[in-house]
Protein backbone atom coordinates (compact mmCIF):
# COMPACT_ATOMS: atom_id res chain seq x y z
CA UNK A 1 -19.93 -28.20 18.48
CA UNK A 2 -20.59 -31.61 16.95
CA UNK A 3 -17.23 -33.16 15.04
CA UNK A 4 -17.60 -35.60 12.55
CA UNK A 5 -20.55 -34.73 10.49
CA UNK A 6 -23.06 -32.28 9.28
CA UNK A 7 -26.15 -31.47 11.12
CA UNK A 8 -28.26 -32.73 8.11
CA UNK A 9 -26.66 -36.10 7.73
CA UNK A 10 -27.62 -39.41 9.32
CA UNK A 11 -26.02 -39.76 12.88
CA UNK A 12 -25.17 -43.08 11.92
CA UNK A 13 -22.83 -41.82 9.54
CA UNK A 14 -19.12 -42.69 9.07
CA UNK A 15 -16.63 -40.06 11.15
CA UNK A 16 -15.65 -37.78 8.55
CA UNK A 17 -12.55 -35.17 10.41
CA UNK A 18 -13.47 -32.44 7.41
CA UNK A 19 -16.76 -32.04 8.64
CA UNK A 20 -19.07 -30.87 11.90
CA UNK A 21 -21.99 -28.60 12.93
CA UNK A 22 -22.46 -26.17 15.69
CA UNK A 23 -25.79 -25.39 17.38
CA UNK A 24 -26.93 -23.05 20.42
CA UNK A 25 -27.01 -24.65 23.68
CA UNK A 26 -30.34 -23.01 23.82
CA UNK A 27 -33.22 -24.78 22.09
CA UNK A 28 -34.77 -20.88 21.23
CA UNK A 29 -33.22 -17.36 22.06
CA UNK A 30 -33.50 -13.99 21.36
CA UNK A 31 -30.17 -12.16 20.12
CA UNK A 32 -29.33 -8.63 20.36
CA UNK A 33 -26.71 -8.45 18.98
CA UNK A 34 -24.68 -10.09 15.79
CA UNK A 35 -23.95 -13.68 16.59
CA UNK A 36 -20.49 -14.88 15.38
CA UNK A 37 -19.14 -17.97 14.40
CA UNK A 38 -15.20 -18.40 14.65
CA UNK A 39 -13.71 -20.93 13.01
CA UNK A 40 -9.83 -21.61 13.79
CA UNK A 41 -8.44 -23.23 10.69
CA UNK A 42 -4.70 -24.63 10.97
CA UNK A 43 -1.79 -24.38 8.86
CA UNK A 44 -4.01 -20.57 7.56
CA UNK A 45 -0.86 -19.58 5.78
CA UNK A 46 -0.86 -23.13 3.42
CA UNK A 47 -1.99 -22.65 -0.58
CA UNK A 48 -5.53 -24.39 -0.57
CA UNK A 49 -8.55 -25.21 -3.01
CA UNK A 50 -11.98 -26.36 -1.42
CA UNK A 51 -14.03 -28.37 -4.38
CA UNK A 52 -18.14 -27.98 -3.80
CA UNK A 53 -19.64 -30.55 -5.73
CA UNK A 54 -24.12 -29.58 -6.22
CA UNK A 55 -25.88 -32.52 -5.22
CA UNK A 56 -28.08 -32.80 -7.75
CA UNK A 57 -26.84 -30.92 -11.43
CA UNK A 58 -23.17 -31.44 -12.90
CA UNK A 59 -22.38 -28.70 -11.36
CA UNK A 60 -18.91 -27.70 -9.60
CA UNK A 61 -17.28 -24.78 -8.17
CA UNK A 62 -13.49 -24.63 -6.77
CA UNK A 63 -11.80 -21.93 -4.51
CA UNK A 64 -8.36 -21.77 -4.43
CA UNK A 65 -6.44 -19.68 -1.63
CA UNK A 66 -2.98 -18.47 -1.86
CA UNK A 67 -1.07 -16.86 1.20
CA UNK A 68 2.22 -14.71 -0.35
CA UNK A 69 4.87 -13.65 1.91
CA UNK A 70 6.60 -10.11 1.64
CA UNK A 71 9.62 -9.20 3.42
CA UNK A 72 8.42 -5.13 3.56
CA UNK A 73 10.70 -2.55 4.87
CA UNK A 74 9.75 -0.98 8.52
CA UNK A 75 7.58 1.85 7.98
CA UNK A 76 7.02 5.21 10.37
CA UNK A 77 3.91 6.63 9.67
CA UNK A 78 2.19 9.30 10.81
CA UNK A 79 -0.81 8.23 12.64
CA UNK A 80 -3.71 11.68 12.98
CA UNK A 81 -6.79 10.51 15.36
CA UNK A 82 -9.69 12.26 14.62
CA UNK A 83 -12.21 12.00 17.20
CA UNK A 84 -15.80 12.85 17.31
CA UNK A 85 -16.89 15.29 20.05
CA UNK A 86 -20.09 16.12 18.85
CA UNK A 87 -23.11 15.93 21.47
CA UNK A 88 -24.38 12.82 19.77
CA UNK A 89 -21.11 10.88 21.58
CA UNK A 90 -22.40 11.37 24.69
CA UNK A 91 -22.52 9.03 27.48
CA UNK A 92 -21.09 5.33 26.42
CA UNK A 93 -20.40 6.13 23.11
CA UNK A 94 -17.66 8.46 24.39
CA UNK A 95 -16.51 6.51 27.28
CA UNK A 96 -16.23 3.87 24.05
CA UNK A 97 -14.59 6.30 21.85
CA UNK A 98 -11.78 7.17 25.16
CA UNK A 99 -11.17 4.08 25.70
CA UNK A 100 -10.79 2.84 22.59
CA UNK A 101 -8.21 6.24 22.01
CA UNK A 102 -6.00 5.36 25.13
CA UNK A 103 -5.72 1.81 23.98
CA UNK A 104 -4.36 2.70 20.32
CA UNK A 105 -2.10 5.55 22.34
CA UNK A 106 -0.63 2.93 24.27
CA UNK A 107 -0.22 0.43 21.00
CA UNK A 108 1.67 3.38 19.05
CA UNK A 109 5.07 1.98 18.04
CA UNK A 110 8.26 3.97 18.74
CA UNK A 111 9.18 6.03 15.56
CA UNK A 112 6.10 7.16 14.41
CA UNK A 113 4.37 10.84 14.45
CA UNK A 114 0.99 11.17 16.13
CA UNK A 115 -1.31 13.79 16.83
CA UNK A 116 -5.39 14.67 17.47
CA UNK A 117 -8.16 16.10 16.54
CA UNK A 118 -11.09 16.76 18.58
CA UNK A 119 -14.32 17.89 16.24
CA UNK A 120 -17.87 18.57 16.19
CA UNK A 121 -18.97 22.35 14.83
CA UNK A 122 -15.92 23.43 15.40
CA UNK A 123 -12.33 21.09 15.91
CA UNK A 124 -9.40 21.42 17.93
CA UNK A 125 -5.81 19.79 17.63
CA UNK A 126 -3.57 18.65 20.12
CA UNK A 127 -0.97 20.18 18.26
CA UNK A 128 -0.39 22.36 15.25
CA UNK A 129 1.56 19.49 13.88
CA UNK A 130 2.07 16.02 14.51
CA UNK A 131 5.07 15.04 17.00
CA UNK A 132 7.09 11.89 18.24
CA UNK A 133 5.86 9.30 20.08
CA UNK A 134 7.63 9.74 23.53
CA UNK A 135 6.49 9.74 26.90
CA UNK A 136 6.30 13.62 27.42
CA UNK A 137 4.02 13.72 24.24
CA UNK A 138 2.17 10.75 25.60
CA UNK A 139 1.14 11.97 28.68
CA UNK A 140 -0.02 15.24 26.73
CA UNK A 141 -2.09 12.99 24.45
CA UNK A 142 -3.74 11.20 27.21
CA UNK A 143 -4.61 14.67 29.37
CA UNK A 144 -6.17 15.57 26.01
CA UNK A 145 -8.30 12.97 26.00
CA UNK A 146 -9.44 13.34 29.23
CA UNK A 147 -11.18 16.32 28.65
CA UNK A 148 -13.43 14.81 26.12
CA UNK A 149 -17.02 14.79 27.28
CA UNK A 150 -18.66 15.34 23.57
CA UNK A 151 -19.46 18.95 23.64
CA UNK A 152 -18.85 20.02 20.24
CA UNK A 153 -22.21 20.67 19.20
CA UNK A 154 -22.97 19.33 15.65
CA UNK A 155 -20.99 16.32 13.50
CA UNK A 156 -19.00 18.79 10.95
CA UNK A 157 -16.13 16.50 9.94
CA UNK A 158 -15.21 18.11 6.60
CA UNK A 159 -12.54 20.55 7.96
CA UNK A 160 -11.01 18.94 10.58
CA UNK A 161 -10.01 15.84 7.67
CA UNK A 162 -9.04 18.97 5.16
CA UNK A 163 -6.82 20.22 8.16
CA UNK A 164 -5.20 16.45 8.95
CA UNK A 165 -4.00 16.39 5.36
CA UNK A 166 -3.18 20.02 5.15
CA UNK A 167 -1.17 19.68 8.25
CA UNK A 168 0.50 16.45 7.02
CA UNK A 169 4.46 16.72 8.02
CA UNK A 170 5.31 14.76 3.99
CA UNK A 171 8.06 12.97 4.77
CA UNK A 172 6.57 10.17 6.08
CA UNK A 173 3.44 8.03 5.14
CA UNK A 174 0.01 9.69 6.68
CA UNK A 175 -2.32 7.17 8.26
CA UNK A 176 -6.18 8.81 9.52
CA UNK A 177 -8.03 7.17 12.23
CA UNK A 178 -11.57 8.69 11.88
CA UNK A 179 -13.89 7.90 15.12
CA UNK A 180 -17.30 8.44 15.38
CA UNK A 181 -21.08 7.03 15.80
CA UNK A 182 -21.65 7.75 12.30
CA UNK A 183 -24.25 10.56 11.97
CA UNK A 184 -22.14 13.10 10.62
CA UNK A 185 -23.17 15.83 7.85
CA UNK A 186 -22.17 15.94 4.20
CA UNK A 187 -20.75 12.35 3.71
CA UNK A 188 -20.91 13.14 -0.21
CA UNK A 189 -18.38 16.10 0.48
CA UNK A 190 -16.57 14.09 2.61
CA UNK A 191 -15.50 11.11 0.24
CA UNK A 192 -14.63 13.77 -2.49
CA UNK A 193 -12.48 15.43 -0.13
CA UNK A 194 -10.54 11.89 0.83
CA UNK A 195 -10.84 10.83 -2.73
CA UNK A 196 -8.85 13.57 -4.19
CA UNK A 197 -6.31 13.92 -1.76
CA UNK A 198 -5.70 10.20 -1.40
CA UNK A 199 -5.39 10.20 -5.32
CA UNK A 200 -2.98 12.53 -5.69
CA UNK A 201 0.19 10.87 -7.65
CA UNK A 202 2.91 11.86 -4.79
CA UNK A 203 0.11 11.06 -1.89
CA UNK A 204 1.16 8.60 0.46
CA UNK A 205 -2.53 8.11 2.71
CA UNK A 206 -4.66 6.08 3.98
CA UNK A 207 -8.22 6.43 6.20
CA UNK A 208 -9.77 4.11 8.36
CA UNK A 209 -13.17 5.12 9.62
CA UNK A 210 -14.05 3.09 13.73
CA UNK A 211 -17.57 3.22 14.17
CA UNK A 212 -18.42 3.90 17.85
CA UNK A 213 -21.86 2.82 19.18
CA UNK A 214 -24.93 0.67 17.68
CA UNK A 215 -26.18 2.85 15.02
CA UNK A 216 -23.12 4.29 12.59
CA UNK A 217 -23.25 4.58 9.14
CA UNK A 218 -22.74 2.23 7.03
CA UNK A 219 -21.79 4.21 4.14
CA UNK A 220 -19.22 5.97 6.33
């Protein structure tokens, strides 16, 4: 990372502290992955406006950035996992998927509701209906998903999302963490299902979709 200028100016230019370049340490390389950029900005939470003047036309653009606070009252969801155990998963995308569960069991704050669903042609829950987040139902949770080694034949994800909202305990915000690789069937039915239950006027959920592996869908 160069400070001071922009890779297409002069090197002999003046210092300027709003400006720099970064390049790879490599002169070529071949990436397999997405390479990422990070770029740690102080004071984030400060009103800003960036001015980009073109260098050759009278021609401006401005971006202003506003950062509101909210003092929001403490909320106790109820969090549903739904994980994908179809035989797709197998291998690293399930160690992925377990290890990715245990973490977000162990994240849980205290208050909330949890429970989870294991799918693939069929689904299973942990439990008929969510329950606290304590160390006895903890423990459960993480036997659970120990047993998962992805051997629930095909991606059928349509019921088991009908059963998280039908299941829903309704006194408490519901909040759906959907993880799979992606290839699932009937993504059309799918988003009809989430879109009319989200939009119901007394509905109070959300879903959040964590793709697991190299190769999920996009659309999903």
């Amino acid at each position: 990372v160069s400070l001071g200028a922009t890779s297409s100016q002069d090197p002999q230019v003046a210092f300027n502290q709003s400006e720099a370049s970064a390049t790879l340490t490599l002169g070529t390389a071949e990436l397999a992955g997405d390479f990422v950029l990070q770029v740690l900005v102080d004071d984030i939470s400060k009103p800003q406006a960036i001015l980009e003047e073109h260098p050759d036309l009278p021609s401006r653009a401005i971006m202003a950035t506003f950062a509101p606070k909210f003092n929001l009252e403490t909320s106790y969801p109820e969090i549903v996992f739904i994980a994908d155990q179809s035989g797709s998963m197998r291998g690293s995308e399930n160690a992925a998927l377990v290890f990715a569960l245990k973490i977000f069991l162990k994240s849980l704050p205290v208050g909330v509701h949890f429970n989870i669903i294991a799918f693939g042609s069929s689904f299973k829950a942990l439990w008929p209906k969510s329950k606290a987040y304590n160390e006895g139902n903890m423990k459960a949770a993480n036997a659970f998903v120990d047993t998962f080694q992805a051997q629930y034949g095909g991606t059928e994800i349509l019921q088991p999302m009908q059963a998280a909202f039908e299941q829903k305990l309704g006194d408490m915000p519901l909040e759906i963490m959907l993880l799979t690789d992606g290839e699932i069937w009937g993504e059309e039915q799918l988003f009809e299902l989430i879109a009319s239950q989200v939009g119901k006027t007394d509905a109070d959920a959300r879903v959040f979709t964590l793709g697991v592996g190299s190769h999920v869908s996009h659309t999903l």
